[in-house]
PDB file of N, CA and C in Angstrom:
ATOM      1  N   UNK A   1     -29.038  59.645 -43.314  1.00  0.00           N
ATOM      2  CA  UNK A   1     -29.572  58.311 -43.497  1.00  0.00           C
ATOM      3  C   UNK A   1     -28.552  57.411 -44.159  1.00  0.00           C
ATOM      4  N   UNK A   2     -27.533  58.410 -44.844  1.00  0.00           N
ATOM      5  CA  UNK A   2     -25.923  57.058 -45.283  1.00  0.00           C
ATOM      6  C   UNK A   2     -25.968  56.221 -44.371  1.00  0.00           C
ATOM      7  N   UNK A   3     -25.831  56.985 -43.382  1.00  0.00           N
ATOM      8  CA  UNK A   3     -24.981  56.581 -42.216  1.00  0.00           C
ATOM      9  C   UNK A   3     -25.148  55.178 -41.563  1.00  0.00           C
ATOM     10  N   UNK A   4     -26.727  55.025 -41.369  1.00  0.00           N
ATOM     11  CA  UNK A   4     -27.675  54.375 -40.681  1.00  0.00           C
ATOM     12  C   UNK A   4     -27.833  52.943 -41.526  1.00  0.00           C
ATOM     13  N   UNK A   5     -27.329  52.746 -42.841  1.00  0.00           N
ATOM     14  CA  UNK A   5     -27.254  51.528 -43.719  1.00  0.00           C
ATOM     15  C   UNK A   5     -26.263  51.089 -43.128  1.00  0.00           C
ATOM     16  N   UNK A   6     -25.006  51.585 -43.323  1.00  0.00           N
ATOM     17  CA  UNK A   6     -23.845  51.390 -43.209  1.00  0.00           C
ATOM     18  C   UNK A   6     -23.582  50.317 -41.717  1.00  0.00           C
ATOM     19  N   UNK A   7     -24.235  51.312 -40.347  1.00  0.00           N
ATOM     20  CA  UNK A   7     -24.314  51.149 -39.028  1.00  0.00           C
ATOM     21  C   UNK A   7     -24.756  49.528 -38.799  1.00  0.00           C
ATOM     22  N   UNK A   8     -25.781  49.594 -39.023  1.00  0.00           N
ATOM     23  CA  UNK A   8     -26.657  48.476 -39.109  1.00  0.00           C
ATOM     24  C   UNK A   8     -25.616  46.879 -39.844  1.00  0.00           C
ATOM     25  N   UNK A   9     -25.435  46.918 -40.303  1.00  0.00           N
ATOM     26  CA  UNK A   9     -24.241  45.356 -40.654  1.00  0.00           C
ATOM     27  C   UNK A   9     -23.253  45.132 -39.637  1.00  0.00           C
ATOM     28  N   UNK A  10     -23.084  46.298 -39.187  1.00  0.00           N
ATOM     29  CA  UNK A  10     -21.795  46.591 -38.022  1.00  0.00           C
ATOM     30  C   UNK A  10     -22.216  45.820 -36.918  1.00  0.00           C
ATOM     31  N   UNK A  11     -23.231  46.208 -36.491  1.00  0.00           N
ATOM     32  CA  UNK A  11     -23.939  45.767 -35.031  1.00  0.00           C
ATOM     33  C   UNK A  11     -24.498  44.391 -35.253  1.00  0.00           C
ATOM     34  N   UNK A  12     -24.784  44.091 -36.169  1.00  0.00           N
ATOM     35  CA  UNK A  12     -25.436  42.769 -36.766  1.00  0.00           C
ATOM     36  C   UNK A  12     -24.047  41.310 -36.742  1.00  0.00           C
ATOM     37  N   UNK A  13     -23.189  42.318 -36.737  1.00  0.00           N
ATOM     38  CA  UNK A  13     -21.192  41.324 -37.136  1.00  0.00           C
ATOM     39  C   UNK A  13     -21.397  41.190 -35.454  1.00  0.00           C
ATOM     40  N   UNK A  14     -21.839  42.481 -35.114  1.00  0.00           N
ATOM     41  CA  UNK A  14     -21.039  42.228 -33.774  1.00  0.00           C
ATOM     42  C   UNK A  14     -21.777  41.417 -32.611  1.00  0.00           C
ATOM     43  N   UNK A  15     -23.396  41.438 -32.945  1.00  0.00           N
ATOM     44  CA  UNK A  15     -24.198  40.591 -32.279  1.00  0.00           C
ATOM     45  C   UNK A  15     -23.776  38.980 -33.183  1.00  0.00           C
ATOM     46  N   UNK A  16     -23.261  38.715 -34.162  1.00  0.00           N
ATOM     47  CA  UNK A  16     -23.120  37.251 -34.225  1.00  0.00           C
ATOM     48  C   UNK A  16     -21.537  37.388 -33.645  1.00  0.00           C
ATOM     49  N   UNK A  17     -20.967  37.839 -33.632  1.00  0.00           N
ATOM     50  CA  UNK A  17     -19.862  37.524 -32.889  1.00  0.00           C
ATOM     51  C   UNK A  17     -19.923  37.362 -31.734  1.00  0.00           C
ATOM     52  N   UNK A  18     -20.911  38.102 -31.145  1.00  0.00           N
ATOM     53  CA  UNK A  18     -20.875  37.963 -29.286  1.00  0.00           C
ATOM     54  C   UNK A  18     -21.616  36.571 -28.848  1.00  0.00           C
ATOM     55  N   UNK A  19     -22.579  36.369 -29.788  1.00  0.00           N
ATOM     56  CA  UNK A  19     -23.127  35.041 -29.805  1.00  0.00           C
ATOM     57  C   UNK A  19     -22.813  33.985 -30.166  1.00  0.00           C
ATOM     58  N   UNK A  20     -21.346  33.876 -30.971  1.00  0.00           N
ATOM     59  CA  UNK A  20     -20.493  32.771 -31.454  1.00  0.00           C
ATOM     60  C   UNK A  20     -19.558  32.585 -30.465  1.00  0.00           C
ATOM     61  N   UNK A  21     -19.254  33.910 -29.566  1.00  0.00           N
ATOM     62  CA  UNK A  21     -17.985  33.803 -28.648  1.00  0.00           C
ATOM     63  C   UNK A  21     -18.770  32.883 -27.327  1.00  0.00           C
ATOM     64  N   UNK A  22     -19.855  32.778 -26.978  1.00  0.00           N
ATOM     65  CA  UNK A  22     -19.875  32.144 -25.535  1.00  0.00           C
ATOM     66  C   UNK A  22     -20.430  30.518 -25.831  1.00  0.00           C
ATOM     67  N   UNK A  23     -20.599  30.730 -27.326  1.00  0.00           N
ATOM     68  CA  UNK A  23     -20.570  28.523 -28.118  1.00  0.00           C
ATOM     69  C   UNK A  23     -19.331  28.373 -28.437  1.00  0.00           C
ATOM     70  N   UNK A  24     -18.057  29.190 -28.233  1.00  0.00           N
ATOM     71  CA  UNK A  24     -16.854  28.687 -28.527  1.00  0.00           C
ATOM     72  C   UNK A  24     -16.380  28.182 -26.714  1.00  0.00           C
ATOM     73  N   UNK A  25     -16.584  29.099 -26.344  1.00  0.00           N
ATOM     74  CA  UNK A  25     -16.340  29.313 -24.919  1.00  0.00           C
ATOM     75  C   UNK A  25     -16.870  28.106 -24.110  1.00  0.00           C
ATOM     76  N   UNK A  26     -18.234  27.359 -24.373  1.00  0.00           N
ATOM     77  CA  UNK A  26     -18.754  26.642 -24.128  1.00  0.00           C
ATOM     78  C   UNK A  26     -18.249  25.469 -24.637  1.00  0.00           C
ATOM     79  N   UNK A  27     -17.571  25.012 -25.952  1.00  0.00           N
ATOM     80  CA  UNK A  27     -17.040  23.711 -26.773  1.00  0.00           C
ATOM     81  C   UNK A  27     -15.885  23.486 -25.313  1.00  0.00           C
ATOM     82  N   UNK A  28     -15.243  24.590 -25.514  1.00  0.00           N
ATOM     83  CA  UNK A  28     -13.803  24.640 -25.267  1.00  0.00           C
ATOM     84  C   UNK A  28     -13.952  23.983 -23.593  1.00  0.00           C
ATOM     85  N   UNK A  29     -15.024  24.391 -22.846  1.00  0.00           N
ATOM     86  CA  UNK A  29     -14.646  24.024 -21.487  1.00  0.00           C
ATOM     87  C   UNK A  29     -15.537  22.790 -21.365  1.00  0.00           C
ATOM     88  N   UNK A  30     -16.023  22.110 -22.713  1.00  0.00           N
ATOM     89  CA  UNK A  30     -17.126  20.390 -22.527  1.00  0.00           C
ATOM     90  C   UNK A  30     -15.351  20.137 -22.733  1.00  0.00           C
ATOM     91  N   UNK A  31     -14.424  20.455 -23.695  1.00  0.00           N
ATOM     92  CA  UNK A  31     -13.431  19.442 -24.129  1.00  0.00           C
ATOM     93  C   UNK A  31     -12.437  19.502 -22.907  1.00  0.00           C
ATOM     94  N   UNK A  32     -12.163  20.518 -21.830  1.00  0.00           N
ATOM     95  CA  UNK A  32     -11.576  20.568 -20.970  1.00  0.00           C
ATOM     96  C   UNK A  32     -12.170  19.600 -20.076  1.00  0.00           C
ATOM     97  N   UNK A  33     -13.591  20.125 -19.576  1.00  0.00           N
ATOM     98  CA  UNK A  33     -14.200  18.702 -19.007  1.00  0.00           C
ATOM     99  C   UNK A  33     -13.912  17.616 -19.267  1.00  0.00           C
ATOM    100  N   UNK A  34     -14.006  17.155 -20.593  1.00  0.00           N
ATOM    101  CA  UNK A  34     -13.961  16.242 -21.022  1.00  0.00           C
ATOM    102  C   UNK A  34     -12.414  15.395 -20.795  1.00  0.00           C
ATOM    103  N   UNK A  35     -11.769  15.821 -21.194  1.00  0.00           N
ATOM    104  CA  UNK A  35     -10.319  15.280 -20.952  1.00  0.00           C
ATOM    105  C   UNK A  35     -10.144  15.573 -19.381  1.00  0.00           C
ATOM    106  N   UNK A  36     -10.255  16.287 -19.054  1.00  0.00           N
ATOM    107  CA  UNK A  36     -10.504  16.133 -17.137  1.00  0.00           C
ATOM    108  C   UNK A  36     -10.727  14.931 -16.872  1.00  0.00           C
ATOM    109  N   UNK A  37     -12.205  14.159 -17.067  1.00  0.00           N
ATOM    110  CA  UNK A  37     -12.820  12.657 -17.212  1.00  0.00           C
ATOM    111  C   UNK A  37     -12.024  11.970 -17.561  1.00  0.00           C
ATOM    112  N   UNK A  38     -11.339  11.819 -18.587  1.00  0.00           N
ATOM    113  CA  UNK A  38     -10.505  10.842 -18.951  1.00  0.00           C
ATOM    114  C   UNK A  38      -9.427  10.893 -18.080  1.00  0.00           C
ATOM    115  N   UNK A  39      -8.757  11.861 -17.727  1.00  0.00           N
ATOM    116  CA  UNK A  39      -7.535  11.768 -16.859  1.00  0.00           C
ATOM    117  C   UNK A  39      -8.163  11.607 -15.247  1.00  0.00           C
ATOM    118  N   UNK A  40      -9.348  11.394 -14.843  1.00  0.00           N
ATOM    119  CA  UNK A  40      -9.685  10.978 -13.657  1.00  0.00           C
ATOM    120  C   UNK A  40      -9.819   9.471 -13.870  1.00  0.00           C
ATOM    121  N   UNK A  41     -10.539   9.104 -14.816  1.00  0.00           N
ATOM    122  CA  UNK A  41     -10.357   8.140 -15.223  1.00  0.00           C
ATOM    123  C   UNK A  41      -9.395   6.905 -15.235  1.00  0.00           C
ATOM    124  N   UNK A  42      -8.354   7.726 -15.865  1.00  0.00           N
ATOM    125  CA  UNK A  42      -6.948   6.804 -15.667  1.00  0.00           C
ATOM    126  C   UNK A  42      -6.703   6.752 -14.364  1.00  0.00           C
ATOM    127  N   UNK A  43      -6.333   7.483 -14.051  1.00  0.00           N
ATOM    128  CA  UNK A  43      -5.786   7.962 -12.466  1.00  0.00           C
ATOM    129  C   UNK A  43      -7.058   6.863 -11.711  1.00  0.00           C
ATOM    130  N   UNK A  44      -8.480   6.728 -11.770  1.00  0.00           N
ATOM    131  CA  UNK A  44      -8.888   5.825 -10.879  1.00  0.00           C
ATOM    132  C   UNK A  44      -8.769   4.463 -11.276  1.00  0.00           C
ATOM    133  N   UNK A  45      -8.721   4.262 -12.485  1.00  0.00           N
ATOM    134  CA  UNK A  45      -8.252   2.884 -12.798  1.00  0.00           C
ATOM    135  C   UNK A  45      -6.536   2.579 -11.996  1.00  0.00           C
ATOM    136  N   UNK A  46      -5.493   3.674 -12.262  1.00  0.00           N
ATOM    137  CA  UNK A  46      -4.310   3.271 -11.656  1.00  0.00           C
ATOM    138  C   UNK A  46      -4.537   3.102 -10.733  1.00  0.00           C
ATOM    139  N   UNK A  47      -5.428   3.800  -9.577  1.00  0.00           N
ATOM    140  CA  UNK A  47      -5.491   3.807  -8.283  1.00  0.00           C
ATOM    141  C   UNK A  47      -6.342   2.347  -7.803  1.00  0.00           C
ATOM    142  N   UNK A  48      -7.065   1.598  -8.579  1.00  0.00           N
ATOM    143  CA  UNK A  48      -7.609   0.573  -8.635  1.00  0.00           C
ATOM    144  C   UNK A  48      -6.832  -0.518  -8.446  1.00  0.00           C
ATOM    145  N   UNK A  49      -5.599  -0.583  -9.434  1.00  0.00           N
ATOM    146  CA  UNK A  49      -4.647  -1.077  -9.652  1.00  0.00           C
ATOM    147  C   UNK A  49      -3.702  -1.300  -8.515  1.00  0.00           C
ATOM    148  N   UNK A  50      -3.382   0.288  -7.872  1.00  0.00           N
ATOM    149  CA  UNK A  50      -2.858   0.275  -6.910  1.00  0.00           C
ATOM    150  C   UNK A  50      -3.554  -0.380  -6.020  1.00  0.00           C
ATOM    151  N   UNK A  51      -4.760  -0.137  -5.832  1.00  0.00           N
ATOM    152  CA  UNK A  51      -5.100  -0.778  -4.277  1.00  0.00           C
ATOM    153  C   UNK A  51      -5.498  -2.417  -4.537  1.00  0.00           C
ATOM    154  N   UNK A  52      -5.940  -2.793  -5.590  1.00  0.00           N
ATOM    155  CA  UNK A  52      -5.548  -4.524  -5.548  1.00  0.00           C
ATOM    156  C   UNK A  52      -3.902  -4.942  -5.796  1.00  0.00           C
ATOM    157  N   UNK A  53      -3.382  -4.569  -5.841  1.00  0.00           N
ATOM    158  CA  UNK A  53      -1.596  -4.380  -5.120  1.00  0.00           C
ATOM    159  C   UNK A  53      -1.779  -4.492  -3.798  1.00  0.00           C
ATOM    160  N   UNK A  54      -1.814  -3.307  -3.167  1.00  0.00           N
ATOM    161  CA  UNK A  54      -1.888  -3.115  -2.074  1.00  0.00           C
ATOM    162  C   UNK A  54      -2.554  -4.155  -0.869  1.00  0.00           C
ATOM    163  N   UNK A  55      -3.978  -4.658  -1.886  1.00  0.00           N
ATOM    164  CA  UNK A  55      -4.609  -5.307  -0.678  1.00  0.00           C
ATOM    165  C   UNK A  55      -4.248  -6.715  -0.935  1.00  0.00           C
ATOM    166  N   UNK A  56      -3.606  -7.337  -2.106  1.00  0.00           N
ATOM    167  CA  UNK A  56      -3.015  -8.394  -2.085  1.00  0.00           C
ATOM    168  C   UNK A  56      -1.489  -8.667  -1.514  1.00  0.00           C
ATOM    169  N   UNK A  57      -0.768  -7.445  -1.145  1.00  0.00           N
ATOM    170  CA  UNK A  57      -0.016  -7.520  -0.304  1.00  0.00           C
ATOM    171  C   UNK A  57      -0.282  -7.578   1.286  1.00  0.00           C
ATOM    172  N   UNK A  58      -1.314  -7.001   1.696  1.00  0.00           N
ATOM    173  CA  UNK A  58      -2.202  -7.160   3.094  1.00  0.00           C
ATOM    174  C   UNK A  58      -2.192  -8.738   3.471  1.00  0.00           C
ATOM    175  N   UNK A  59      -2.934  -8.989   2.401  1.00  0.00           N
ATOM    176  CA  UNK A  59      -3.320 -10.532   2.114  1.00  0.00           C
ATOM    177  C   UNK A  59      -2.371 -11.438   2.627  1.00  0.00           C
ATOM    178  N   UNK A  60      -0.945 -11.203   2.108  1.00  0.00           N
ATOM    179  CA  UNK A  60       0.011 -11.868   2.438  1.00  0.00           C
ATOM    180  C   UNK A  60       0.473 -12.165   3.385  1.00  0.00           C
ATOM    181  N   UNK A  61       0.219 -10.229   4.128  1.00  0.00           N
ATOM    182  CA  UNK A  61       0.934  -9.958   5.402  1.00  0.00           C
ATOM    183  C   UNK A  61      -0.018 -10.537   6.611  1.00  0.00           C
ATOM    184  N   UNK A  62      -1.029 -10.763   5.875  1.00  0.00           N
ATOM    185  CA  UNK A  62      -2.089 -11.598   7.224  1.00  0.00           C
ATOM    186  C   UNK A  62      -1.980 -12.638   7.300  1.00  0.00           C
ATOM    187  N   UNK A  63      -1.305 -13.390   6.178  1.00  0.00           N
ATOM    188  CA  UNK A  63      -1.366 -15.168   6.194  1.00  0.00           C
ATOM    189  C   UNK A  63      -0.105 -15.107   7.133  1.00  0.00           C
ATOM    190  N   UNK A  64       0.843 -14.426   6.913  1.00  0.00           N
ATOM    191  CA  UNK A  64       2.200 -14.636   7.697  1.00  0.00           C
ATOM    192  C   UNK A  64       1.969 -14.283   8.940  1.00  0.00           C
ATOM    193  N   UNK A  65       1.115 -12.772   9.320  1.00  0.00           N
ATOM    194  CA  UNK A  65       1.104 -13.046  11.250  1.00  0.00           C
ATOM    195  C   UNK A  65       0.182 -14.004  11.508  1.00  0.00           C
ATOM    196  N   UNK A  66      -0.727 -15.001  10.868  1.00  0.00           N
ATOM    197  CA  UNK A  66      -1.383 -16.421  11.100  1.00  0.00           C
ATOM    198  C   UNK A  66      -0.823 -16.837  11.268  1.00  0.00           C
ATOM    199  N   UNK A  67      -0.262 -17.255  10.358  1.00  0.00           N
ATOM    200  CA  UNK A  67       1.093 -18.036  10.733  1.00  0.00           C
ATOM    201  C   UNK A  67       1.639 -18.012  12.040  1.00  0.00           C
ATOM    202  N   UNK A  68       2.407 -16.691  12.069  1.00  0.00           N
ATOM    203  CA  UNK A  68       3.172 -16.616  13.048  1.00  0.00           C
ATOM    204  C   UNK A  68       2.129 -16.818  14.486  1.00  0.00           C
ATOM    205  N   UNK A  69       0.816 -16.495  14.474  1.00  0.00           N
ATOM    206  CA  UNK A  69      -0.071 -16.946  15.799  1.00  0.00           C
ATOM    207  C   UNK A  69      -0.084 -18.432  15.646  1.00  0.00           C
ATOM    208  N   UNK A  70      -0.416 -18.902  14.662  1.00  0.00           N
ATOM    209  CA  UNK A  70      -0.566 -20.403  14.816  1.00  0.00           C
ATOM    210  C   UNK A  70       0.994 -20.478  15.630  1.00  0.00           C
ATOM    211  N   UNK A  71       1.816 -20.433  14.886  1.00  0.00           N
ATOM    212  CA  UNK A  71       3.719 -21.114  15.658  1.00  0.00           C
ATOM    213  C   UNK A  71       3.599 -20.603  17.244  1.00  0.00           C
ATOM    214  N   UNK A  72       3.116 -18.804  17.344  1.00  0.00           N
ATOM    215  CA  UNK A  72       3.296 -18.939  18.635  1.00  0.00           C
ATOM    216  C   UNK A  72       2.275 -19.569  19.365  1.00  0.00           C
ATOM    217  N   UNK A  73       1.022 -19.851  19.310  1.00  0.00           N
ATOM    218  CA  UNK A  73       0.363 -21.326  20.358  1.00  0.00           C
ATOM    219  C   UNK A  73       0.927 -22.001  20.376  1.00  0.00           C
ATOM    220  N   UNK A  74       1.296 -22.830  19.133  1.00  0.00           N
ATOM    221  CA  UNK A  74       1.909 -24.049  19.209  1.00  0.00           C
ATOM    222  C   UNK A  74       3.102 -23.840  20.935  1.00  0.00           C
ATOM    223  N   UNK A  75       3.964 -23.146  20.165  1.00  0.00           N
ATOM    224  CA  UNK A  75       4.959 -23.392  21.377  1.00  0.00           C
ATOM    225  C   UNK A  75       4.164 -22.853  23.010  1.00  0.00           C
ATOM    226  N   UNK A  76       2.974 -22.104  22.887  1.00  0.00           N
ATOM    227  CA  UNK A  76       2.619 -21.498  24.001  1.00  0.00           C
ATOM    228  C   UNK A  76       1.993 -22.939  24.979  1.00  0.00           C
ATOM    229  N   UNK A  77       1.934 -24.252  24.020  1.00  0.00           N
ATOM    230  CA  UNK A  77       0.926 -25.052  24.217  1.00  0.00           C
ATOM    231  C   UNK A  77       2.346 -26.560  24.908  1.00  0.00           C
ATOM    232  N   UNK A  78       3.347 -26.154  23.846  1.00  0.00           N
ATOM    233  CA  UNK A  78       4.295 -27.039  24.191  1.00  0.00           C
ATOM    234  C   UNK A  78       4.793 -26.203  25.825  1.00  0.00           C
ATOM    235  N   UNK A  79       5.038 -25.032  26.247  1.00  0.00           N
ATOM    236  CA  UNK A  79       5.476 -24.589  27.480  1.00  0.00           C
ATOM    237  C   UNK A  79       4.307 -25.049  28.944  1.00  0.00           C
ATOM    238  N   UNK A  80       3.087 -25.062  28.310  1.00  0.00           N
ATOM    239  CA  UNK A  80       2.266 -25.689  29.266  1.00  0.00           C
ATOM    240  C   UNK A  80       2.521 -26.785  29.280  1.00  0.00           C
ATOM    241  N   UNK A  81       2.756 -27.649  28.461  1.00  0.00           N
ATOM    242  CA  UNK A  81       3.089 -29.283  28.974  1.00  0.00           C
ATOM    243  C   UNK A  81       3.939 -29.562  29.767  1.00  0.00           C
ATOM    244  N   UNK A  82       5.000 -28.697  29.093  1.00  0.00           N
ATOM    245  CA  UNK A  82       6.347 -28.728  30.293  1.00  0.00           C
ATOM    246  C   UNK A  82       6.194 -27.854  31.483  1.00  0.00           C
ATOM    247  N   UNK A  83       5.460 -27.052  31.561  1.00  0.00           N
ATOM    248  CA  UNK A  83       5.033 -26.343  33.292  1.00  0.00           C
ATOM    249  C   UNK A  83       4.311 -27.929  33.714  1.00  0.00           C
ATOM    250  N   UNK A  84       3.536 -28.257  33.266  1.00  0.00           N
ATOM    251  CA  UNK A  84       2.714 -29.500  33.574  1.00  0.00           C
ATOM    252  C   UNK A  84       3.207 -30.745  34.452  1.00  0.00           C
ATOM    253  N   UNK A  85       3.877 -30.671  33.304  1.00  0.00           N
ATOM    254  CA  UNK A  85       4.876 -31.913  33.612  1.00  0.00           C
ATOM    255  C   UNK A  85       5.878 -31.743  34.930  1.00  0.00           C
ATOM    256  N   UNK A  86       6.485 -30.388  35.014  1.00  0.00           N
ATOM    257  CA  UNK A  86       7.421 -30.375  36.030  1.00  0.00           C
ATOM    258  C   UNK A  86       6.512 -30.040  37.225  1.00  0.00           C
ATOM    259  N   UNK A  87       5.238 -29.666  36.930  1.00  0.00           N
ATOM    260  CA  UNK A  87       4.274 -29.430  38.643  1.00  0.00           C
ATOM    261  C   UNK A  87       4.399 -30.690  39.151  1.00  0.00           C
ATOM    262  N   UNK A  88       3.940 -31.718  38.269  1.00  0.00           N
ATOM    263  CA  UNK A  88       3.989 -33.499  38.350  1.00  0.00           C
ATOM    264  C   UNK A  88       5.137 -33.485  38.700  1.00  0.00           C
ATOM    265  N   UNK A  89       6.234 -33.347  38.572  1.00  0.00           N
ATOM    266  CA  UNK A  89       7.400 -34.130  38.993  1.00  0.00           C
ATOM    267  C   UNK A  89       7.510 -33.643  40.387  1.00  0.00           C
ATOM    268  N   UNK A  90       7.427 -32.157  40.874  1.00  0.00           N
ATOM    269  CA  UNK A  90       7.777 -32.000  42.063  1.00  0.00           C
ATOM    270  C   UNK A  90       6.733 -32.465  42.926  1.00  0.00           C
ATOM    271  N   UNK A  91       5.741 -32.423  42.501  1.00  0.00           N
ATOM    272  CA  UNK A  91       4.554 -33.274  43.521  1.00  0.00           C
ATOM    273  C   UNK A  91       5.105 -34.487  43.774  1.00  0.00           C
ATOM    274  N   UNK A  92       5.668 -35.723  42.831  1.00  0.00           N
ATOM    275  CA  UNK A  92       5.776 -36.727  42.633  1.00  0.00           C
ATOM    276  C   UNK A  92       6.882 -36.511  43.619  1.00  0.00           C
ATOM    277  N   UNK A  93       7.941 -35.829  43.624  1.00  0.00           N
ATOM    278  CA  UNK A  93       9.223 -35.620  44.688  1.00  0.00           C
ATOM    279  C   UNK A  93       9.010 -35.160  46.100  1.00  0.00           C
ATOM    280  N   UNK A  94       7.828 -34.997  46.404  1.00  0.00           N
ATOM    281  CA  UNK A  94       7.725 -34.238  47.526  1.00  0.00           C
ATOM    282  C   UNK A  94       6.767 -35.296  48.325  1.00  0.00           C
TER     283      UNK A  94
END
């Protein structure tokens, strides 16, 4: 019956230890989570960043092929006058 005093504190250490190890285990992977979040975080804010970059460069690149459609009618509009004009002249010559 020594024995059995003795035993008993042993198993008692070792049941709060086994029960302290899976609330450590548990802190440890909220704070991994946790900083996970934050570094998704950043990363979607940069990526936010990036893509209003990105789509304000779009932006740009669409005003300029406008552009460039507006210039090419224009001249598509000046080549019809002059087809126009020269149908008229050879009618007028003939």
């Amino acid at each position: 019956m020594g024995n059995s005093p003795q035993a008993q504190p042993t198993q008692v250490s070792q049941i709060n230890q086994a029960q302290q190890k899976p609330y450590i285990k548990k802190y440890e992977i909220q704070v991994i989570q946790e900083s996970k979040g934050v570094q998704v975080e950043v990363e979607n804010q940069e990526q936010s960043i990036e893509n209003s970059e990105q789509k304000k460069e779009n932006q740009e690149l669409i005003a300029e092929v406008n552009k460039g459609y507006d210039d090419l009618f224009k001249e598509m509009n000046k080549l019809i006058e002059l087809l126009d004009d020269f149908q008229k002249d050879l009618a007028n010559d003939n």
